[in-house]
Protein backbone atom coordinates (compact mmCIF):
# COMPACT_ATOMS: atom_id res chain seq x y z
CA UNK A 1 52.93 89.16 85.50
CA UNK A 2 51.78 86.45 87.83
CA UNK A 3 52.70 87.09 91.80
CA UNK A 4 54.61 83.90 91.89
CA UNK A 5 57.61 85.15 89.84
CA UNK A 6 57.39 88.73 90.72
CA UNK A 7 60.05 89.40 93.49
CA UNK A 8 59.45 92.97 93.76
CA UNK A 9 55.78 95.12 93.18
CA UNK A 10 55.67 98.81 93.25
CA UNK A 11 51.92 99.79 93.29
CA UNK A 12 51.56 103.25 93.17
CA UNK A 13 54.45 104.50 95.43
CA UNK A 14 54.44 107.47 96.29
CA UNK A 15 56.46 110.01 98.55
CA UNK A 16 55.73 113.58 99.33
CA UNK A 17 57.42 115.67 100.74
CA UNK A 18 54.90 118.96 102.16
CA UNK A 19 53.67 120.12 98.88
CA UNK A 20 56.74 119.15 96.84
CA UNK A 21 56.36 115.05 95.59
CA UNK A 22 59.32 112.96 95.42
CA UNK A 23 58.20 110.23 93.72
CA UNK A 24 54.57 109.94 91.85
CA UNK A 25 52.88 106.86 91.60
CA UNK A 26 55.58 104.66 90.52
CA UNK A 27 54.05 100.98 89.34
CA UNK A 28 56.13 98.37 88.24
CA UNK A 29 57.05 94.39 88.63
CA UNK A 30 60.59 93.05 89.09
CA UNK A 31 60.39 89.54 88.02
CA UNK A 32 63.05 86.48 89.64
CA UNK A 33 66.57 86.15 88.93
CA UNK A 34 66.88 89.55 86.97
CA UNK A 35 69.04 92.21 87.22
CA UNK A 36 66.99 95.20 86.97
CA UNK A 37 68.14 98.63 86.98
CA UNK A 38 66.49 102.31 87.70
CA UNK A 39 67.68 104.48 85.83
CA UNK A 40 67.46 108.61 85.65
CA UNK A 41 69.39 111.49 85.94
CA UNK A 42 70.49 112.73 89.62
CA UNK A 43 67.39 114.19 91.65
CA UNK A 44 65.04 111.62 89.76
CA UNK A 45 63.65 109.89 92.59
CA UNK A 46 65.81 106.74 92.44
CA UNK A 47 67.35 106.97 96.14
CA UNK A 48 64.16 108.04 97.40
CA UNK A 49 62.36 104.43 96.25
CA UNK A 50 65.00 102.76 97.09
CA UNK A 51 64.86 104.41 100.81
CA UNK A 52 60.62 103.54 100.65
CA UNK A 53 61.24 100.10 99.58
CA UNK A 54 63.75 99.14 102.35
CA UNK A 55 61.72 100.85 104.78
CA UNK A 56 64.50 103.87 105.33
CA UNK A 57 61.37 106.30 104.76
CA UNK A 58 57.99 106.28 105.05
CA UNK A 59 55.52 106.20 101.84
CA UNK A 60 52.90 108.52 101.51
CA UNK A 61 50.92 106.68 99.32
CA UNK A 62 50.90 103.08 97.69
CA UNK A 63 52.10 99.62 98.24
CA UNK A 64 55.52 97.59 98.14
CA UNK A 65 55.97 93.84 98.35
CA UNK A 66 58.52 91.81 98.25
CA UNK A 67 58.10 87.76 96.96
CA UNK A 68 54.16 89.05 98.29
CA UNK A 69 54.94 90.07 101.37
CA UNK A 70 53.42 93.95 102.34
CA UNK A 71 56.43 96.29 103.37
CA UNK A 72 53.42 98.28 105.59
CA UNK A 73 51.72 94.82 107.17
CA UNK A 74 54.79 92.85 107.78
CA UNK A 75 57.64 94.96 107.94
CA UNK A 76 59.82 92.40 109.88
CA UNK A 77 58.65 89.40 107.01
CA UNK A 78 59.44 91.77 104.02
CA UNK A 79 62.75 92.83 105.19
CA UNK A 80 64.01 89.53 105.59
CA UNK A 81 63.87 89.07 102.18
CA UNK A 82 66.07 91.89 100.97
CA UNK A 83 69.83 93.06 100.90
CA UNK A 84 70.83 96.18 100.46
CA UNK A 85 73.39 98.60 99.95
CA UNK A 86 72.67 102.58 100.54
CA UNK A 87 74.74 104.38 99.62
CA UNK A 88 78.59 103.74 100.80
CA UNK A 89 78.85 100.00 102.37
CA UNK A 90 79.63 100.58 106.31
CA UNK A 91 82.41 98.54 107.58
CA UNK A 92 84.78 98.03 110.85
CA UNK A 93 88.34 99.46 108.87
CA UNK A 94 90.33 97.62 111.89
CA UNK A 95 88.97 94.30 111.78
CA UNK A 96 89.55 91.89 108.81
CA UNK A 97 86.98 91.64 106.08
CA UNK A 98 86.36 87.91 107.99
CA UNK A 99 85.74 89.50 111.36
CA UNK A 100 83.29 91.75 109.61
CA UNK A 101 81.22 89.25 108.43
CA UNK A 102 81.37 87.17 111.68
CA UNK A 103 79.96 90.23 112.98
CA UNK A 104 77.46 91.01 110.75
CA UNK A 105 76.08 87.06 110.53
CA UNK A 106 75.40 87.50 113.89
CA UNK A 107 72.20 89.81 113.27
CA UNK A 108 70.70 87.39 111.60
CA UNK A 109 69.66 83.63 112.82
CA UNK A 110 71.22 80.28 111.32
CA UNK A 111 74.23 81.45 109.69
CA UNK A 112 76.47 79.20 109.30
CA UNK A 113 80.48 79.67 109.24
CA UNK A 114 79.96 77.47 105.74
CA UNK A 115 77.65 80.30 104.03
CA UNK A 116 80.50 82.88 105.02
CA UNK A 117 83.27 80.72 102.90
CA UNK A 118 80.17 80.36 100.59
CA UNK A 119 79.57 84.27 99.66
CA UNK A 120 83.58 85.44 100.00
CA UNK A 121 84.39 82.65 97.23
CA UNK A 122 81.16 84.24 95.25
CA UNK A 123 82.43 87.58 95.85
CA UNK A 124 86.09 86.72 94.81
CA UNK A 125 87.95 87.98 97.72
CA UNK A 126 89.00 84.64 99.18
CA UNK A 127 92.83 85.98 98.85
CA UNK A 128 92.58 88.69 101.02
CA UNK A 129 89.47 88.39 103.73
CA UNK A 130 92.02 87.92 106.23
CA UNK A 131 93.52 91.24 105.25
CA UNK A 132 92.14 94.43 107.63
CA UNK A 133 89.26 96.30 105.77
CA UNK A 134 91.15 99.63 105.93
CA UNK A 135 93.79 98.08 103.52
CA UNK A 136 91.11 97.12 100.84
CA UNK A 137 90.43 99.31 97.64
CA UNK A 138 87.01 100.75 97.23
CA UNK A 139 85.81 98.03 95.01
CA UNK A 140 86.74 95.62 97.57
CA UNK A 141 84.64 97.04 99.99
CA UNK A 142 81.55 97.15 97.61
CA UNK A 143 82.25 93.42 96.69
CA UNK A 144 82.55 92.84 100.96
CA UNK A 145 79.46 95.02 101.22
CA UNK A 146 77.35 92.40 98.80
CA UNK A 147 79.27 89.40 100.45
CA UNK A 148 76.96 90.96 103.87
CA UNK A 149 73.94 91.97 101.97
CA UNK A 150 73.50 88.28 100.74
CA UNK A 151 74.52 86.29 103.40
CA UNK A 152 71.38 85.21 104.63
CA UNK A 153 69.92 84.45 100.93
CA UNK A 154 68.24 87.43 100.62
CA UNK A 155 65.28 87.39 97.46
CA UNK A 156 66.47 90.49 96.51
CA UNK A 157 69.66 92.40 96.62
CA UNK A 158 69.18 96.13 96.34
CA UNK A 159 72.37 98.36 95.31
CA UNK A 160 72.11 102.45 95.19
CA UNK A 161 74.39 104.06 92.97
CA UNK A 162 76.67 100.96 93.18
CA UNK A 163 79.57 102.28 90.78
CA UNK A 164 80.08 105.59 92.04
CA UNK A 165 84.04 106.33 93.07
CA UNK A 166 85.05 103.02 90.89
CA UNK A 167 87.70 102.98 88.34
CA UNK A 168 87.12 101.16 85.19
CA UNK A 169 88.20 97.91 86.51
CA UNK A 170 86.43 98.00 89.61
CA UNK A 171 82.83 98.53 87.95
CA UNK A 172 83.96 95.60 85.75
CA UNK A 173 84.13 93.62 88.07
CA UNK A 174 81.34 94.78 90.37
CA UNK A 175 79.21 93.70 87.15
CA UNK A 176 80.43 90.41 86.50
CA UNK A 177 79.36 89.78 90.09
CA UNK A 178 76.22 91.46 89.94
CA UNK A 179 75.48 88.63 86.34
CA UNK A 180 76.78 86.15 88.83
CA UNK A 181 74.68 86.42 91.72
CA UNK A 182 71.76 86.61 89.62
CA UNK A 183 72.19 83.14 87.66
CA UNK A 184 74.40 81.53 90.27
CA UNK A 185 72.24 81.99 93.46
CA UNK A 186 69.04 82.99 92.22
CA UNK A 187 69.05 86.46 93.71
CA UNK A 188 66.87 89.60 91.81
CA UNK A 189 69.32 92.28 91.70
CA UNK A 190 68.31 95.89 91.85
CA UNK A 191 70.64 98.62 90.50
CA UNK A 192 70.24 102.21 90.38
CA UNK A 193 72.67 104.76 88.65
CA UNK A 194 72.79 107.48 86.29
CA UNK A 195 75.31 105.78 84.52
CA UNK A 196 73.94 104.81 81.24
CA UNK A 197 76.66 103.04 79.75
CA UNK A 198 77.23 100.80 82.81
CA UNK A 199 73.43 100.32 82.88
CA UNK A 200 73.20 98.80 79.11
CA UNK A 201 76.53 96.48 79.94
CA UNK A 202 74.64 95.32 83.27
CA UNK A 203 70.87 94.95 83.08
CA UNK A 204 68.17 93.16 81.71
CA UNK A 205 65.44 95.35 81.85
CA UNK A 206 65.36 99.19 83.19
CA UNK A 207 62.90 101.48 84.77
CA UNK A 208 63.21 104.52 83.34
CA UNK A 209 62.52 107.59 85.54
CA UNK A 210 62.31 111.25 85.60
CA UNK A 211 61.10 113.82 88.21
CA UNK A 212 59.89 111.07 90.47
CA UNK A 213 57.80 109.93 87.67
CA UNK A 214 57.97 106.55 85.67
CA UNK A 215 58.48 106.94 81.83
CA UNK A 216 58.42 103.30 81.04
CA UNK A 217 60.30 99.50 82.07
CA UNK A 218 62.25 98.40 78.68
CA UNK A 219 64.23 95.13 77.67
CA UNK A 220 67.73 96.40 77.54
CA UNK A 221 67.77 94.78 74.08
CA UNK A 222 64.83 96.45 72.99
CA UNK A 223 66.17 99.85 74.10
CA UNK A 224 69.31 99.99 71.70
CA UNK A 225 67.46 97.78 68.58
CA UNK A 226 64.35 99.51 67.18
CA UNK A 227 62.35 96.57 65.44
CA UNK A 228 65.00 95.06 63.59
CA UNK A 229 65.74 98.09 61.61
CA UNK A 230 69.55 99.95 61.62
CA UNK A 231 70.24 103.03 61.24
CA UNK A 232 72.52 103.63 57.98
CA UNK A 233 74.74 106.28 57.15
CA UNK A 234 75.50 106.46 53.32
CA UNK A 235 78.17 109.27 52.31
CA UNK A 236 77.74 109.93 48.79
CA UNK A 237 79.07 112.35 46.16
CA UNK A 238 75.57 114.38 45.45
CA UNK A 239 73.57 114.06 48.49
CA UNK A 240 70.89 115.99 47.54
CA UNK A 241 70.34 114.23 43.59
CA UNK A 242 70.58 110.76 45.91
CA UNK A 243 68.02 111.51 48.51
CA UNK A 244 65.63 112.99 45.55
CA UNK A 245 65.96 109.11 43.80
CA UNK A 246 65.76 107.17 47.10
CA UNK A 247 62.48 109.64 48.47
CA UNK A 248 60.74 108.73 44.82
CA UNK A 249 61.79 105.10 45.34
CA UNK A 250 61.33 104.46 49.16
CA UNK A 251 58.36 106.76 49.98
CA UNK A 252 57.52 105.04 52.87
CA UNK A 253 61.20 105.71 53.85
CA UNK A 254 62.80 109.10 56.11
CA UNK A 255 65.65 110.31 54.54
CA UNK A 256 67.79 112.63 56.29
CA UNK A 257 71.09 114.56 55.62
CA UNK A 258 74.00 113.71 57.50
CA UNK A 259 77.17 115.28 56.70
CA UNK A 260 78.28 114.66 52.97
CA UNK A 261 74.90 112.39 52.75
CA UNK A 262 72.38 111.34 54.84
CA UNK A 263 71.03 108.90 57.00
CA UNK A 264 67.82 105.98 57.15
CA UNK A 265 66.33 103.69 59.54
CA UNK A 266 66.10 100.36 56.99
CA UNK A 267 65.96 96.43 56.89
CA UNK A 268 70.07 95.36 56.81
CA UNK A 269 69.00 93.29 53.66
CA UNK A 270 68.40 96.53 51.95
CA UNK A 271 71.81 98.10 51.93
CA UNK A 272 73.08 96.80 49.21
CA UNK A 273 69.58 97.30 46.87
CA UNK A 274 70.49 100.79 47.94
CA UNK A 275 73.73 100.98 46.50
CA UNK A 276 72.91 99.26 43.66
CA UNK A 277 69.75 101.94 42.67
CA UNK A 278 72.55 105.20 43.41
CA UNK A 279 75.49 103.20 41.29
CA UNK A 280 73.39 102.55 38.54
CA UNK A 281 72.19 106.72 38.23
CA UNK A 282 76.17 107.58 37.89
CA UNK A 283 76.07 108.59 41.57
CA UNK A 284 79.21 107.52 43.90
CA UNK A 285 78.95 105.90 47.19
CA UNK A 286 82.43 106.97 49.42
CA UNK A 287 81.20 105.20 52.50
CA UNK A 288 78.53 102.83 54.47
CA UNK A 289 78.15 102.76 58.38
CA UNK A 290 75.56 101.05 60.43
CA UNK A 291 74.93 102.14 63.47
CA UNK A 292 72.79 101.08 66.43
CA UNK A 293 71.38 103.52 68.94
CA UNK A 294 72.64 104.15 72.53
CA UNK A 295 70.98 103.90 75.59
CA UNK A 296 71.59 107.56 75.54
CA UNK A 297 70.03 108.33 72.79
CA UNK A 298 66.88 106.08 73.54
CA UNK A 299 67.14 107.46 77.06
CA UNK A 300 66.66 111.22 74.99
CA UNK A 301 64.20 110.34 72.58
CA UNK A 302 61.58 108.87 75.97
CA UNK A 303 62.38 111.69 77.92
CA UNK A 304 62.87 114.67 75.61
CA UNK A 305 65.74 116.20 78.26
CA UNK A 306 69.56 116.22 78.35
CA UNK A 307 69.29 115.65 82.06
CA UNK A 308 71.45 113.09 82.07
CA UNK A 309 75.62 112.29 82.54
């Protein structure tokens, strides 16, 4: 991937930890306007590269930039370019959500009041900045927490764990923002979480890791579709006489049995040549389900571990 359109560039980073290591090697691009997700059970590493790439912790080894500029060589430059999230956003609970912003536009230069209207609008909580933080539900805060992390047009917007202690609704909407920000303002959003159904629903591409190391950077698309092919589950009355005819005429094919008949990854078009070869040898067909796989069960099948919620 050319430079140009890479925001972020993990080259090798690596954190240890005395003789214990964190996070090995990790090398990947995050291109523009994505939102790009790490993914991995708890103790993976994720917090850990988040902590190296906005400069929370030293690296041991390795290299981070950010739109080309070198985390190590110009610290200041690189961190210009982000917003971030750690953790639990940190806010004044006495002053208003608008007071909190005033506050925080201040540590930054050429902020004006205009960009503050700007970011509560994108962050939906026009109705109620005025309202004292302390009153505001959780997700409120996280959306109030972005509304500060991209107030000064950050490159690329960096949230940890962004969904823990929301209810349904709340992540919901935390996403919607999230796809928002992303085409709306241009910003490269980087989500980490163990989550993997709020992962597929969110991202573009993930990272997948696991003890500290990577185990590959997927298209969310091409994680739950393998190749065009979908995975068929045919219940039939004599599983075993059925598989014996499909084996003979589908060697290339994996037949496997599934509860009262079996399974196959095939082509869509050839469902119904199926049923036609197991109708026409006086064999009944009581049911047809197509079914693609989960992130979950992609997530299994890269990793070979359960490690995951």
């Amino acid at each position: 991937m050319p430079e140009s359109h890479a925001v972020l560039q993990l080259h090798n980073l690596t954190k240890r930890i005395g003789s214990k290591t964190i996070v090995d090697h990790l090398t990947f691009d995050v291109p523009s306007g994505e939102v790009f997700g790490l993914l991995g059970p708890n103790g993976a590493g994720k917090t850990t590269t988040i902590r190296m790439i906005t400069g929370l912790i030293s690296m041991t080894e390795g290299s981070v930039k950010v739109s080309g500029v070198d985390v190590k060589s110009d610290f200041e430059g690189a961190m210009k370019l982000i917003g971030g999230i750690v953790e639990n956003p940190e806010m004044y609970k006495y002053l208003s959500g608008y007071q909190n912003l005033v506050h925080y536009s201040r540590m930054h230069e050429g902020i004006a009041k205009s960009r503050l209207e700007e970011v509560v609008k994108l962050v939906g909580l026009e109705n109620r900045i005025h309202d004292k933080v302390k009153r505001y539900s959780l997700g409120m805060r996280q959306r109030l927490g972005v509304a500060q992390a991209i107030m000064h047009r950050p490159k690329l917007l960096i949230l940890d764990e962004p969904t823990n202690g929301l209810d349904p609704a709340g992540i919901r909407e935390l996403r919607d923002y999230l796809r928002k920000l992303a085409k709306d303002e241009g910003i490269t959003v980087m989500v980490s979480s163990h989550l993997l159904s709020e992962m597929e629903l969110m991202c573009d591409r993930v990272a997948v890791i696991q003890n500290g190391k990577l185990v590959d950077v997927q298209e969310m698309r091409e994680l739950t579709s393998e190749e065009g092919l979908t995975h068929v589950q045919f219940e039939v009355d004599q599983p075993l006489e059925a598989q014996n005819l499909l084996v003979r005429l589908y060697p290339q094919q994996q037949f496997l049995p599934a509860g009262a008949g079996f399974t196959v990854a095939i082509d869509r078009e050839q469902i119904p040549e199926i049923i036609e070869h197991l109708v026409k040898e006086g064999l009944k067909v009581y049911g047809v389900r197509a079914s693609v796989k989960t992130l979950e069960d992609k997530f299994l099948e890269m990793t070979g571990s359960g490690q995951i919620e």
